[in-house]
PDB file of N, CA and C in Angstrom:
ATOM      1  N   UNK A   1      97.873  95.595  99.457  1.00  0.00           N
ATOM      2  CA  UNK A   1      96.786  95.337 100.389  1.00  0.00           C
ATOM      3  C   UNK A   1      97.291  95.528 101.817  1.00  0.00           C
ATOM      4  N   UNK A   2      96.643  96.547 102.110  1.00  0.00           N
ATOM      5  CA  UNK A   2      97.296  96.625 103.964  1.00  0.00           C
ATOM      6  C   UNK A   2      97.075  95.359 104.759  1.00  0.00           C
ATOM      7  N   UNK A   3      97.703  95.316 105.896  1.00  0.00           N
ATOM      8  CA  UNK A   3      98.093  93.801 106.489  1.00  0.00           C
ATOM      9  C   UNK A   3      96.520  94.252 107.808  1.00  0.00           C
ATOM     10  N   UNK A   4      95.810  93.093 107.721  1.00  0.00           N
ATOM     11  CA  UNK A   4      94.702  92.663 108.468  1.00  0.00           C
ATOM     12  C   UNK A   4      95.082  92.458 109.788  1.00  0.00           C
ATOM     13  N   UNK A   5      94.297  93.228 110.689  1.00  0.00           N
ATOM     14  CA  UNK A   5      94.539  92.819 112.210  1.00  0.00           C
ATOM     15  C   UNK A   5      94.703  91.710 112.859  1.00  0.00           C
ATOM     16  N   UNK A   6      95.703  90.889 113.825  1.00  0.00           N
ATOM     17  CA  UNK A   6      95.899  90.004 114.164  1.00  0.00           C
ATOM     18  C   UNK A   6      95.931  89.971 115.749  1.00  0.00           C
ATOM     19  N   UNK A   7      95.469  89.156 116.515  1.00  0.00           N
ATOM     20  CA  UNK A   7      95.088  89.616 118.323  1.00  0.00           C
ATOM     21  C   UNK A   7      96.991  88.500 118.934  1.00  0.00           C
ATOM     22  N   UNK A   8      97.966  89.178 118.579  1.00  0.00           N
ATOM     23  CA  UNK A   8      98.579  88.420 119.300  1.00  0.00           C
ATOM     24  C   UNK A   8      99.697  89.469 120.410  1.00  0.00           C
ATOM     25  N   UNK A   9      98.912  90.507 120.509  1.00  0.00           N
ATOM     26  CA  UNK A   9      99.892  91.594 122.028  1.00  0.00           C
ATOM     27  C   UNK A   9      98.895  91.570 123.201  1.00  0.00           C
ATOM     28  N   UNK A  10      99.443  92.009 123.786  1.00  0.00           N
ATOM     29  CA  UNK A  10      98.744  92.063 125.556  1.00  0.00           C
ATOM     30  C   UNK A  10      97.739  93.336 125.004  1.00  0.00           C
ATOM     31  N   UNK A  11      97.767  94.291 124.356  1.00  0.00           N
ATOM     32  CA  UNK A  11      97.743  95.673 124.997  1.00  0.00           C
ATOM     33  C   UNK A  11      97.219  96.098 122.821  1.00  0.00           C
ATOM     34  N   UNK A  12      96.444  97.097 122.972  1.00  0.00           N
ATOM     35  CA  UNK A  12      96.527  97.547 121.365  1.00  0.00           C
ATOM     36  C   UNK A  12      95.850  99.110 121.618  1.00  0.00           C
ATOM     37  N   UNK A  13      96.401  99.420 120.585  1.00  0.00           N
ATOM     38  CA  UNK A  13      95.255 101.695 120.182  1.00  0.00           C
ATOM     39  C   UNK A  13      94.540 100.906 118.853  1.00  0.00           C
ATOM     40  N   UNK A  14      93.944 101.584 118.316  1.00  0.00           N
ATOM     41  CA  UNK A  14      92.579 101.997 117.270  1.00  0.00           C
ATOM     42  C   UNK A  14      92.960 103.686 117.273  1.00  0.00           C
ATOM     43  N   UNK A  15      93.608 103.531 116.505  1.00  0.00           N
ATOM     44  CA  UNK A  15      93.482 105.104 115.671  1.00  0.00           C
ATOM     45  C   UNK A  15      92.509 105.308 114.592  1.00  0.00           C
ATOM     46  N   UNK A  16      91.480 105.880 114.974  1.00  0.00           N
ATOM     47  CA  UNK A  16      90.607 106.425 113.535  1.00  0.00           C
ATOM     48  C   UNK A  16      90.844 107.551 113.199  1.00  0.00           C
ATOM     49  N   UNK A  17      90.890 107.417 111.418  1.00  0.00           N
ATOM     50  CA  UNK A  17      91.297 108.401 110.998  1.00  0.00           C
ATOM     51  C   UNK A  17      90.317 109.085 110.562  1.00  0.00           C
ATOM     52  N   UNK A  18      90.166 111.090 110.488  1.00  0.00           N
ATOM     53  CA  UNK A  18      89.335 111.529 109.669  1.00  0.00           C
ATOM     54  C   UNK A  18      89.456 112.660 109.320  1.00  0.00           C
ATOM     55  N   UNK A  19      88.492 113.519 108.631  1.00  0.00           N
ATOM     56  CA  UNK A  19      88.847 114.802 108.566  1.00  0.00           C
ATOM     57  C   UNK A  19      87.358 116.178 108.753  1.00  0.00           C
ATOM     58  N   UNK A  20      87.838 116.900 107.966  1.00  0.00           N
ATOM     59  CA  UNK A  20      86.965 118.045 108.362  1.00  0.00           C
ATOM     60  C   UNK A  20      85.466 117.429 108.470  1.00  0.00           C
ATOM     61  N   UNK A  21      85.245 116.986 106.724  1.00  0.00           N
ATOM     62  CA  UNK A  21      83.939 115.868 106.467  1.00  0.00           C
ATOM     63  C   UNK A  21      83.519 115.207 107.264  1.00  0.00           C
ATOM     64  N   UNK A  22      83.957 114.510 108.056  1.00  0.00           N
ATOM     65  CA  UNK A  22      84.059 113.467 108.789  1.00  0.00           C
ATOM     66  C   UNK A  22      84.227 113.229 110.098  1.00  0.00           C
ATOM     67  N   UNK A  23      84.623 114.334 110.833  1.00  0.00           N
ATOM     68  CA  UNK A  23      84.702 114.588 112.335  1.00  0.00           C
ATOM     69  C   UNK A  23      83.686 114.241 113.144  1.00  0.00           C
ATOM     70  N   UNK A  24      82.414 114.096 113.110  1.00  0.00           N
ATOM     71  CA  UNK A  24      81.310 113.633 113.793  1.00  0.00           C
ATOM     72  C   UNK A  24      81.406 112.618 113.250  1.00  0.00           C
ATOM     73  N   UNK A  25      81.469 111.832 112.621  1.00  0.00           N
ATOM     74  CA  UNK A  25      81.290 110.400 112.347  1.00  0.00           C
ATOM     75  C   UNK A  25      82.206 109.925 113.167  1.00  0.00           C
ATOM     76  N   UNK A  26      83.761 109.994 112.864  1.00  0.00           N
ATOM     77  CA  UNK A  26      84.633 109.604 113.625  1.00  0.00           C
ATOM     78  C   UNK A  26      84.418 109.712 115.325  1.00  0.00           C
ATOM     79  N   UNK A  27      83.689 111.542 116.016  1.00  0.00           N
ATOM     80  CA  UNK A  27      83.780 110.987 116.981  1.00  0.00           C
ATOM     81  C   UNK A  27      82.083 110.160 117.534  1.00  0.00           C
ATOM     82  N   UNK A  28      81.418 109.887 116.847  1.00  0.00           N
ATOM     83  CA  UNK A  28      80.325 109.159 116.932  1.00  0.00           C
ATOM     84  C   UNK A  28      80.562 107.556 117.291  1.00  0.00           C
ATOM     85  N   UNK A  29      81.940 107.266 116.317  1.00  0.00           N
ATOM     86  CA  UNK A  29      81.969 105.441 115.982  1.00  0.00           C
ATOM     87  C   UNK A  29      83.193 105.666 117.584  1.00  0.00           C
ATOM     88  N   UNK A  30      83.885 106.485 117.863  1.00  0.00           N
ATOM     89  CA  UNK A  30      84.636 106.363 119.349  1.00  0.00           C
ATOM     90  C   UNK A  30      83.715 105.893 120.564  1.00  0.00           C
ATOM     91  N   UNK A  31      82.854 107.025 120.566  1.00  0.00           N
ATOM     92  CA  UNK A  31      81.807 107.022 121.453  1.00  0.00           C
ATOM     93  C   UNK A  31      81.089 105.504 121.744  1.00  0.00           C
ATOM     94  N   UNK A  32      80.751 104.994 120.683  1.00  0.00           N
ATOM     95  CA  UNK A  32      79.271 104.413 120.515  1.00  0.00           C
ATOM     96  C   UNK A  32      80.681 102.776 121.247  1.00  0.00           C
ATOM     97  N   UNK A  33      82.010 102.614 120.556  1.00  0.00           N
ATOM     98  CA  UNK A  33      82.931 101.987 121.264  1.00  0.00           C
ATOM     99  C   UNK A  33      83.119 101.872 122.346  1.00  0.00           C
ATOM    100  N   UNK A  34      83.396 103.179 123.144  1.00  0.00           N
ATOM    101  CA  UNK A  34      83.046 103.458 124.305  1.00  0.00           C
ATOM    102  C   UNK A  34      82.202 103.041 125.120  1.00  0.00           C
ATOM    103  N   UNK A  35      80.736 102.815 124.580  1.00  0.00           N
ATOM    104  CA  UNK A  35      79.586 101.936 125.329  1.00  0.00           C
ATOM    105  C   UNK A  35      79.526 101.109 125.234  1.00  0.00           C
ATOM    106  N   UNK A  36      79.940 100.366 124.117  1.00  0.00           N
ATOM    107  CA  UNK A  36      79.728  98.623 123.854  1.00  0.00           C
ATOM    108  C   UNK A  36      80.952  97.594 124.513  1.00  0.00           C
ATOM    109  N   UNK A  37      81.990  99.098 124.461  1.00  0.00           N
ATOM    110  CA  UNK A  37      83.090  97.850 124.752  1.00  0.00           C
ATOM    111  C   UNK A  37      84.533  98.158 126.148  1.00  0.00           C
ATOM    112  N   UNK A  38      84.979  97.524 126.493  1.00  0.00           N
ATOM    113  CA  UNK A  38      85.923  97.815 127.344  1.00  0.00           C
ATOM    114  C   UNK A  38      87.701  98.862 126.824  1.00  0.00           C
ATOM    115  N   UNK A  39      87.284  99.785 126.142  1.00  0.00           N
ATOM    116  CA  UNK A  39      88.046 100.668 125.761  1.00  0.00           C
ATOM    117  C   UNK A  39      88.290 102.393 126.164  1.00  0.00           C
ATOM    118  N   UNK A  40      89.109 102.298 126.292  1.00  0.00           N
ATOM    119  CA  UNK A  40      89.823 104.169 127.022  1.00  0.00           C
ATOM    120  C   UNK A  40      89.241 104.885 125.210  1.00  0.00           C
ATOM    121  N   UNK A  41      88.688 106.035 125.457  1.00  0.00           N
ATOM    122  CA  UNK A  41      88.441 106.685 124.394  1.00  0.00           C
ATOM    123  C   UNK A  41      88.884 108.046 124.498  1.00  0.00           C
ATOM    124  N   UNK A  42      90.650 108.407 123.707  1.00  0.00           N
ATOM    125  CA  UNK A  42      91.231 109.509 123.775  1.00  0.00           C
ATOM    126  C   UNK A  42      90.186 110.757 123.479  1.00  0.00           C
ATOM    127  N   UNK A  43      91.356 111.776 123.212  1.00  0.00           N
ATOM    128  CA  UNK A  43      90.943 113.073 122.562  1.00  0.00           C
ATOM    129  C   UNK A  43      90.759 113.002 121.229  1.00  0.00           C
ATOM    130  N   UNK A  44      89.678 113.508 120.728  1.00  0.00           N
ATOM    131  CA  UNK A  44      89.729 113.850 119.202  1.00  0.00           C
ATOM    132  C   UNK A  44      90.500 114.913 118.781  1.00  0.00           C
ATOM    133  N   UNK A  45      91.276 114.683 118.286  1.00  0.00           N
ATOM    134  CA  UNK A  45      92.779 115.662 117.541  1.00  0.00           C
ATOM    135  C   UNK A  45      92.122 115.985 115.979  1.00  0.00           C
ATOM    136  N   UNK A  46      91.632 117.154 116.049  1.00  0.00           N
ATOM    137  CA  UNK A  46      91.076 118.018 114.522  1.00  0.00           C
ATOM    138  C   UNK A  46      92.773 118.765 114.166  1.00  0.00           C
ATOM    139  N   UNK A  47      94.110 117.746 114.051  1.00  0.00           N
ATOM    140  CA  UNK A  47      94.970 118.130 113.470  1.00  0.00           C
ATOM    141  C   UNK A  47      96.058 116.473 113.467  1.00  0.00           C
ATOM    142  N   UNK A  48      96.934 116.715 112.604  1.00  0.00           N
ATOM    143  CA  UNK A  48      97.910 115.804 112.719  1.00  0.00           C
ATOM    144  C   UNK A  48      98.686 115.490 114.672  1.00  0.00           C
ATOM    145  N   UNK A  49      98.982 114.608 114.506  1.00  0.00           N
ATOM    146  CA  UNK A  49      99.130 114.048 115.894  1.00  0.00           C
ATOM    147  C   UNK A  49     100.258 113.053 115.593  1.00  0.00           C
ATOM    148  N   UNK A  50     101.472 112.994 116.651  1.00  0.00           N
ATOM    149  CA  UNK A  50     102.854 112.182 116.607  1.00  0.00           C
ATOM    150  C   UNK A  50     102.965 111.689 114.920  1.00  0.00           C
ATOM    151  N   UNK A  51     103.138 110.956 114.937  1.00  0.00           N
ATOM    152  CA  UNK A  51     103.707 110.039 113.309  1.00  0.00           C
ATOM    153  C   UNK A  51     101.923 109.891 112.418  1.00  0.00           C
ATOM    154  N   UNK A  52     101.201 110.245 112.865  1.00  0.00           N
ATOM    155  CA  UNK A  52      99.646 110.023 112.491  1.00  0.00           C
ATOM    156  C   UNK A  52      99.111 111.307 111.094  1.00  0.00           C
ATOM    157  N   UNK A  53      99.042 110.642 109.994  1.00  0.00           N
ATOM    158  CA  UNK A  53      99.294 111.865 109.022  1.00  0.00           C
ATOM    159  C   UNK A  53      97.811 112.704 108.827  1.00  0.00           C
ATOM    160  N   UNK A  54      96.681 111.845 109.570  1.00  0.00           N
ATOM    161  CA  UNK A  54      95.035 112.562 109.632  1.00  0.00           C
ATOM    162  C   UNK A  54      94.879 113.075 111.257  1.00  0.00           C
ATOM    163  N   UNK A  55      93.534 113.589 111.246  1.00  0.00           N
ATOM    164  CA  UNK A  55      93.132 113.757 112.581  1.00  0.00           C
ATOM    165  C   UNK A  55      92.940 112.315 113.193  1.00  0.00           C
ATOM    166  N   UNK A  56      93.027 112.505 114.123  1.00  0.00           N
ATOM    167  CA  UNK A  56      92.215 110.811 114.711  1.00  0.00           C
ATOM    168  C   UNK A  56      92.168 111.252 116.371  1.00  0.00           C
ATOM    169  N   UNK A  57      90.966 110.032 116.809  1.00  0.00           N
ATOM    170  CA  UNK A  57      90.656 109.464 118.068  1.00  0.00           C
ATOM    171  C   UNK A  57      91.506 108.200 118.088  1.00  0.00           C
ATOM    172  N   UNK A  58      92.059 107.747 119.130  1.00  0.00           N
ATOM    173  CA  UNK A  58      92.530 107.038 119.292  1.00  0.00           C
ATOM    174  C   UNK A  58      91.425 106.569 120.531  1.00  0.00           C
ATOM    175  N   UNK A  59      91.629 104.798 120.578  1.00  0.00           N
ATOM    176  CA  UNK A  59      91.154 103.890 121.608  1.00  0.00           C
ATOM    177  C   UNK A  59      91.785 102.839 122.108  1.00  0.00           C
ATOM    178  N   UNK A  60      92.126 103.001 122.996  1.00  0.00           N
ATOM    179  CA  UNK A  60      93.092 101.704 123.636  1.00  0.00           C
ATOM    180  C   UNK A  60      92.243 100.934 124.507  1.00  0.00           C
ATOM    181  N   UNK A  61      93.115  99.531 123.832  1.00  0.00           N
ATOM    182  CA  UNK A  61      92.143  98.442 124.761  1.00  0.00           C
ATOM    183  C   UNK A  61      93.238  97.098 125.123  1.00  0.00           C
ATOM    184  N   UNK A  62      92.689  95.814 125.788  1.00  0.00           N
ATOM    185  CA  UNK A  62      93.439  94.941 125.984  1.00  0.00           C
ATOM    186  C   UNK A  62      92.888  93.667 125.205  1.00  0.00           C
ATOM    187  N   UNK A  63      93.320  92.765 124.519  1.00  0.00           N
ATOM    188  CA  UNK A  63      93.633  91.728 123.934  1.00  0.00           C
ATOM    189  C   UNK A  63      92.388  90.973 123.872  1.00  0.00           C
ATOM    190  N   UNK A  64      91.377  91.120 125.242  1.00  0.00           N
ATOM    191  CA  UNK A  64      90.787  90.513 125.338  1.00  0.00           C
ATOM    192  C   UNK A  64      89.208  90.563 124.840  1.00  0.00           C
ATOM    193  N   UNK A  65      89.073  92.498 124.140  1.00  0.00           N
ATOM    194  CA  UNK A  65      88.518  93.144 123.789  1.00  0.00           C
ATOM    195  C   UNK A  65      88.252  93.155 122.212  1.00  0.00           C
ATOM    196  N   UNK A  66      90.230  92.590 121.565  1.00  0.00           N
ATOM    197  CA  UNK A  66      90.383  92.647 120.484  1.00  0.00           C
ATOM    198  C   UNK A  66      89.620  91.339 119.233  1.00  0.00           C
ATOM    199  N   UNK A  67      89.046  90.591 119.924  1.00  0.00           N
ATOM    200  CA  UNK A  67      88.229  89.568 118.664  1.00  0.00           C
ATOM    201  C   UNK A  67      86.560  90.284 118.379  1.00  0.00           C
ATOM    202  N   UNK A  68      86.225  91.382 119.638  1.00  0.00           N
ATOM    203  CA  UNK A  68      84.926  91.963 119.887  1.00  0.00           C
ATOM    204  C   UNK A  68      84.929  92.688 118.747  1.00  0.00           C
ATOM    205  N   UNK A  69      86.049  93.891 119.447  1.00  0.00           N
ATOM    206  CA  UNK A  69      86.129  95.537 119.299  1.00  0.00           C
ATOM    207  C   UNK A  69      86.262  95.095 117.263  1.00  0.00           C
ATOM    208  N   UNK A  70      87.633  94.585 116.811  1.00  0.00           N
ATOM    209  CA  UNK A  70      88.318  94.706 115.980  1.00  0.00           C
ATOM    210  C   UNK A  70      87.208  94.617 114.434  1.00  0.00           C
ATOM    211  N   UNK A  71      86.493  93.459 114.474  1.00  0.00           N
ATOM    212  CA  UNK A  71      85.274  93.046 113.713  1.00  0.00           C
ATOM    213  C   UNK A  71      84.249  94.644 113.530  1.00  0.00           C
ATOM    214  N   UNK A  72      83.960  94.913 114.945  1.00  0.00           N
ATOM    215  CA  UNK A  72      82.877  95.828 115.192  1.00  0.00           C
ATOM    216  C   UNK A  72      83.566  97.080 114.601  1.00  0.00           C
ATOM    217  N   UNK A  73      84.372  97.204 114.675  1.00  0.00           N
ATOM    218  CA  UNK A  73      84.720  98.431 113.885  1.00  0.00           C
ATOM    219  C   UNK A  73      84.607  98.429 112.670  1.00  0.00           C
ATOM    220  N   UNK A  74      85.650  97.526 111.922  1.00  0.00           N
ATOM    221  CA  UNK A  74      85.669  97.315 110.947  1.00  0.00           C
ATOM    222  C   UNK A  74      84.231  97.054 110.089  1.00  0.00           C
ATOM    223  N   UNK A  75      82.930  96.513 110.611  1.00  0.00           N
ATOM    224  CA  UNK A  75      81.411  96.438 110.227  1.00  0.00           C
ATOM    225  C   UNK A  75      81.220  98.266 110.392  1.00  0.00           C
ATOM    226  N   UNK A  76      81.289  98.903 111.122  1.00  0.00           N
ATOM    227  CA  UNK A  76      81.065 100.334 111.497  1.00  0.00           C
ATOM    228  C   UNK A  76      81.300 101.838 110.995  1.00  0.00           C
ATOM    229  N   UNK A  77      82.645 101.060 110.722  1.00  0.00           N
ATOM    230  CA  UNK A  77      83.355 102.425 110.204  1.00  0.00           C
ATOM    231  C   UNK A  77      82.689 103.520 109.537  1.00  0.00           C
ATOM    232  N   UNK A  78      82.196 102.576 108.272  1.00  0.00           N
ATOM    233  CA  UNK A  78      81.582 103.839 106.938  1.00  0.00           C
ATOM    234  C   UNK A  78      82.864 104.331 106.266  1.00  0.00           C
ATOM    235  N   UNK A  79      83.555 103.522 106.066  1.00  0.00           N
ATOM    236  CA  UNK A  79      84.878 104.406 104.434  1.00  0.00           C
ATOM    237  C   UNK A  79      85.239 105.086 105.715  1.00  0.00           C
ATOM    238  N   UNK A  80      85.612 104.829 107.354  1.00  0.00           N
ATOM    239  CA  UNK A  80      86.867 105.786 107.792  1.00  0.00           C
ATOM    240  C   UNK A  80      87.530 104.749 108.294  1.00  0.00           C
ATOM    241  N   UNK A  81      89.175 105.051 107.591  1.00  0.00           N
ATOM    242  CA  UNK A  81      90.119 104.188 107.471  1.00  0.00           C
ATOM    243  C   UNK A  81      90.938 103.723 109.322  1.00  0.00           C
ATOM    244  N   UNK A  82      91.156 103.389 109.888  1.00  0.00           N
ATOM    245  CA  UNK A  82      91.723 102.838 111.704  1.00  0.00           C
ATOM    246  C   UNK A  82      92.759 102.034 110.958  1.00  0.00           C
ATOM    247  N   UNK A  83      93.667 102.439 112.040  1.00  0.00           N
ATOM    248  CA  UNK A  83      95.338 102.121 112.556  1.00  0.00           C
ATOM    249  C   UNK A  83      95.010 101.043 113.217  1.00  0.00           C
ATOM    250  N   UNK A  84      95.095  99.818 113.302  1.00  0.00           N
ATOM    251  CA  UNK A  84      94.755  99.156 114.947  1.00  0.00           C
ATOM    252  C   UNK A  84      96.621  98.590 115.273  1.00  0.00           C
ATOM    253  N   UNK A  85      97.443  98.978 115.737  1.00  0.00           N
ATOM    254  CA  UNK A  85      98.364  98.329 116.414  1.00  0.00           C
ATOM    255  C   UNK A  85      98.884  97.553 118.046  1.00  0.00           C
ATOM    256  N   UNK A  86      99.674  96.723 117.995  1.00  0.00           N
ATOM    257  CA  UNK A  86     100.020  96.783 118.775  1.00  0.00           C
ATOM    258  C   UNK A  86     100.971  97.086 120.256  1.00  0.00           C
ATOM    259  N   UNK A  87     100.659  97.067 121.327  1.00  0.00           N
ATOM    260  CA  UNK A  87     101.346  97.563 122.312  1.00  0.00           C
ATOM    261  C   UNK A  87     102.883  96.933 122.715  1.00  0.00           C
ATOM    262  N   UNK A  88     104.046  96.621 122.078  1.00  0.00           N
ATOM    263  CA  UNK A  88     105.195  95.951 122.172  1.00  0.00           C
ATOM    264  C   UNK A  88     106.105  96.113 123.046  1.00  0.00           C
ATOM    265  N   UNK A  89     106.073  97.716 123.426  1.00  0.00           N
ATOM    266  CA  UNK A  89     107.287  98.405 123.879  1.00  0.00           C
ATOM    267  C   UNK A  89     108.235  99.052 123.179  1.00  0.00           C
ATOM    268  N   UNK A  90     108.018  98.548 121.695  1.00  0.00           N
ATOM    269  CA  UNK A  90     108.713  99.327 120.860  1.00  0.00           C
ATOM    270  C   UNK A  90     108.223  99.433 119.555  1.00  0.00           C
ATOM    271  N   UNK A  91     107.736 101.305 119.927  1.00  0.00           N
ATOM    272  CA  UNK A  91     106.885 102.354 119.664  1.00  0.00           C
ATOM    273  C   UNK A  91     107.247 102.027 117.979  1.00  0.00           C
ATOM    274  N   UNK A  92     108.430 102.358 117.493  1.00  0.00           N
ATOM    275  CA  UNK A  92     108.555 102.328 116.009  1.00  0.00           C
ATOM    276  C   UNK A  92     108.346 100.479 115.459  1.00  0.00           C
ATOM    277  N   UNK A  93     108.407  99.274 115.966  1.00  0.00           N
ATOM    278  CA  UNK A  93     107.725  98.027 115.947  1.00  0.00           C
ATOM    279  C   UNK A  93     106.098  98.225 115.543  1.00  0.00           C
ATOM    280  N   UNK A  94     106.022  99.252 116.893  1.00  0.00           N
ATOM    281  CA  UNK A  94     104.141  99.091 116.691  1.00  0.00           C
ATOM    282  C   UNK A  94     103.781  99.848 115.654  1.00  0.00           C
ATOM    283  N   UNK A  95     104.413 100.278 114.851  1.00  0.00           N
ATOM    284  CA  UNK A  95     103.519 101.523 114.209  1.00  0.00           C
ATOM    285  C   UNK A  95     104.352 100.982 112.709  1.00  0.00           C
ATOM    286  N   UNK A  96     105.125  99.967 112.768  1.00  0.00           N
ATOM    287  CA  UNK A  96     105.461  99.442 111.474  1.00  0.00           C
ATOM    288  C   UNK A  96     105.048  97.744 111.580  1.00  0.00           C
ATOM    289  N   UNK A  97     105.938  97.173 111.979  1.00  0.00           N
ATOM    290  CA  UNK A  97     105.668  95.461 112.024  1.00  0.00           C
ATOM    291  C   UNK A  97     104.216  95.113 112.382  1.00  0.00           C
ATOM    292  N   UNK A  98     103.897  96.064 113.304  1.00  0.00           N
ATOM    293  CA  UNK A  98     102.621  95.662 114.693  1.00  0.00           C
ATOM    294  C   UNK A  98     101.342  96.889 113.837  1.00  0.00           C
ATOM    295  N   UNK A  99     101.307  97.196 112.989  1.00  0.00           N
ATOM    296  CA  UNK A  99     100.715  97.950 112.376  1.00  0.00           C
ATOM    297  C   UNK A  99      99.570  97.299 111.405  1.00  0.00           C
ATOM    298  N   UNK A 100      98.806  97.721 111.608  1.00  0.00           N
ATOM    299  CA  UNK A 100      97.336  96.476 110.781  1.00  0.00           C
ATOM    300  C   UNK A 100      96.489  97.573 110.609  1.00  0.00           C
ATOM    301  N   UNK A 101      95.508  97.528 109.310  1.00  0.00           N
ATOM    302  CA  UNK A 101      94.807  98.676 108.759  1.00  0.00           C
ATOM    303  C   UNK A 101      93.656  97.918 108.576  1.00  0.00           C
ATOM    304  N   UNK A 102      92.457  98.543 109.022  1.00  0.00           N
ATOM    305  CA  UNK A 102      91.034  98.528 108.566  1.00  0.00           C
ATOM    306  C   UNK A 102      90.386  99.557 107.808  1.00  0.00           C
ATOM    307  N   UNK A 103      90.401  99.523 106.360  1.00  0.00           N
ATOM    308  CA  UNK A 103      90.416 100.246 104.893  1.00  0.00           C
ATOM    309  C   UNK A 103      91.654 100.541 104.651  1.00  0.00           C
ATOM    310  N   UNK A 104      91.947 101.865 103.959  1.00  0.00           N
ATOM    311  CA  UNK A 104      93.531 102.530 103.593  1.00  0.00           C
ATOM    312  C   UNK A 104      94.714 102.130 104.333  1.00  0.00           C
ATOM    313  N   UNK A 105      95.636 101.884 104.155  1.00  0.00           N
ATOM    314  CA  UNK A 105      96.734 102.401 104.654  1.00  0.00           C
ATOM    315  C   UNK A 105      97.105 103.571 104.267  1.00  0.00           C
ATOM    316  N   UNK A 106      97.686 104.370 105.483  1.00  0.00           N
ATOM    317  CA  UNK A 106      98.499 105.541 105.332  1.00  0.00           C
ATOM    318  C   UNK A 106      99.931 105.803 105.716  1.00  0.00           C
ATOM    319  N   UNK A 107     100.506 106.101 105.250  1.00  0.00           N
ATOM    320  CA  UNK A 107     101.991 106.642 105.178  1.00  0.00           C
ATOM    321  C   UNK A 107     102.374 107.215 106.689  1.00  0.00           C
ATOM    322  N   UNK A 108     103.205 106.461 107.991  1.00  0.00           N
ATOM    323  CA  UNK A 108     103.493 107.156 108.857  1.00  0.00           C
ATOM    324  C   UNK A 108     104.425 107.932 108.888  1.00  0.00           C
ATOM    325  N   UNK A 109     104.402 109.216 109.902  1.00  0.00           N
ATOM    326  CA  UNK A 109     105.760 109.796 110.004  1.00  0.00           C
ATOM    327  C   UNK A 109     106.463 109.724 111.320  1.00  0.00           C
ATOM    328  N   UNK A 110     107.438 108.683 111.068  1.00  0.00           N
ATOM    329  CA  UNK A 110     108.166 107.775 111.634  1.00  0.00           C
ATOM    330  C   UNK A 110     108.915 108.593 112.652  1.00  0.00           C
ATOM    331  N   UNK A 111     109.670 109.961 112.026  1.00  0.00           N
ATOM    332  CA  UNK A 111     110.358 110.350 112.729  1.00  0.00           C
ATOM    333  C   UNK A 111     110.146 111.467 113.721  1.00  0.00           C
ATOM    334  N   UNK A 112     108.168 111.310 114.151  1.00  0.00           N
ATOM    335  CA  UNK A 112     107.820 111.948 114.848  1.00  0.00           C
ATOM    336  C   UNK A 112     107.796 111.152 116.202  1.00  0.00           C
ATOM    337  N   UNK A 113     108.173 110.254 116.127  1.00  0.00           N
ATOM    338  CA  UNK A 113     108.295 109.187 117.201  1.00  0.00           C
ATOM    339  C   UNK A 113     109.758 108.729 117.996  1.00  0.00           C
ATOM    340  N   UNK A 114     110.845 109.384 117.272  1.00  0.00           N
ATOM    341  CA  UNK A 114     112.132 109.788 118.079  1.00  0.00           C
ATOM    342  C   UNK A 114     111.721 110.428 119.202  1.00  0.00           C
TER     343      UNK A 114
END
């Protein structure tokens, strides 16, 4: 069972993951984030991206966003699986220890982050 989001960093991303199927949905649920809530809404990457093994949007937000945002996604999604980690300072921490999944977990590649 992937480990459930927890609000205890200053700072967090929302990686949603998706694919060909799924690319308007994904960037639909960024967007619609974007209006409701106090979050930066990256580029949509229609390819693998750093240690990230799907396409994804990423959304970064602050702590204070995270009891709102975290729920609302997770109600939203529709079966597309989000990264939500946190911001530590240390990048391979966040993307393992600081790493929390809303649906799937997926397999990072770790050593794209050297």
């Amino acid at each position: 069972m992937p480990q459930r989001p927890v609000n205890v960093h200053k700072a967090y991303h929302a990686h949603i993951y998706f694919g060909p199927e799924t690319v308007e949905q994904a960037r639909a649920l960024a967007e619609e984030a974007g209006r409701l809530f106090k979050v930066q809404v990256g580029r949509v990457h229609v390819r693998p991206v750093g240690p990230h093994p799907q396409w994804s949007v990423q959304l970064a937000f602050a702590a204070d966003e995270f009891d709102r945002l975290v729920p609302w996604l997770d109600e939203h999604r529709n079966g597309l699986d989000i990264l939500v980690h946190g911001l530590s300072g240390d990048v391979i921490a966040d993307h393992t220890t600081y790493a929390y999944w809303l649906g799937n977990d997926w397999p990072l590649d770790l050593t794209a982050l050297n």
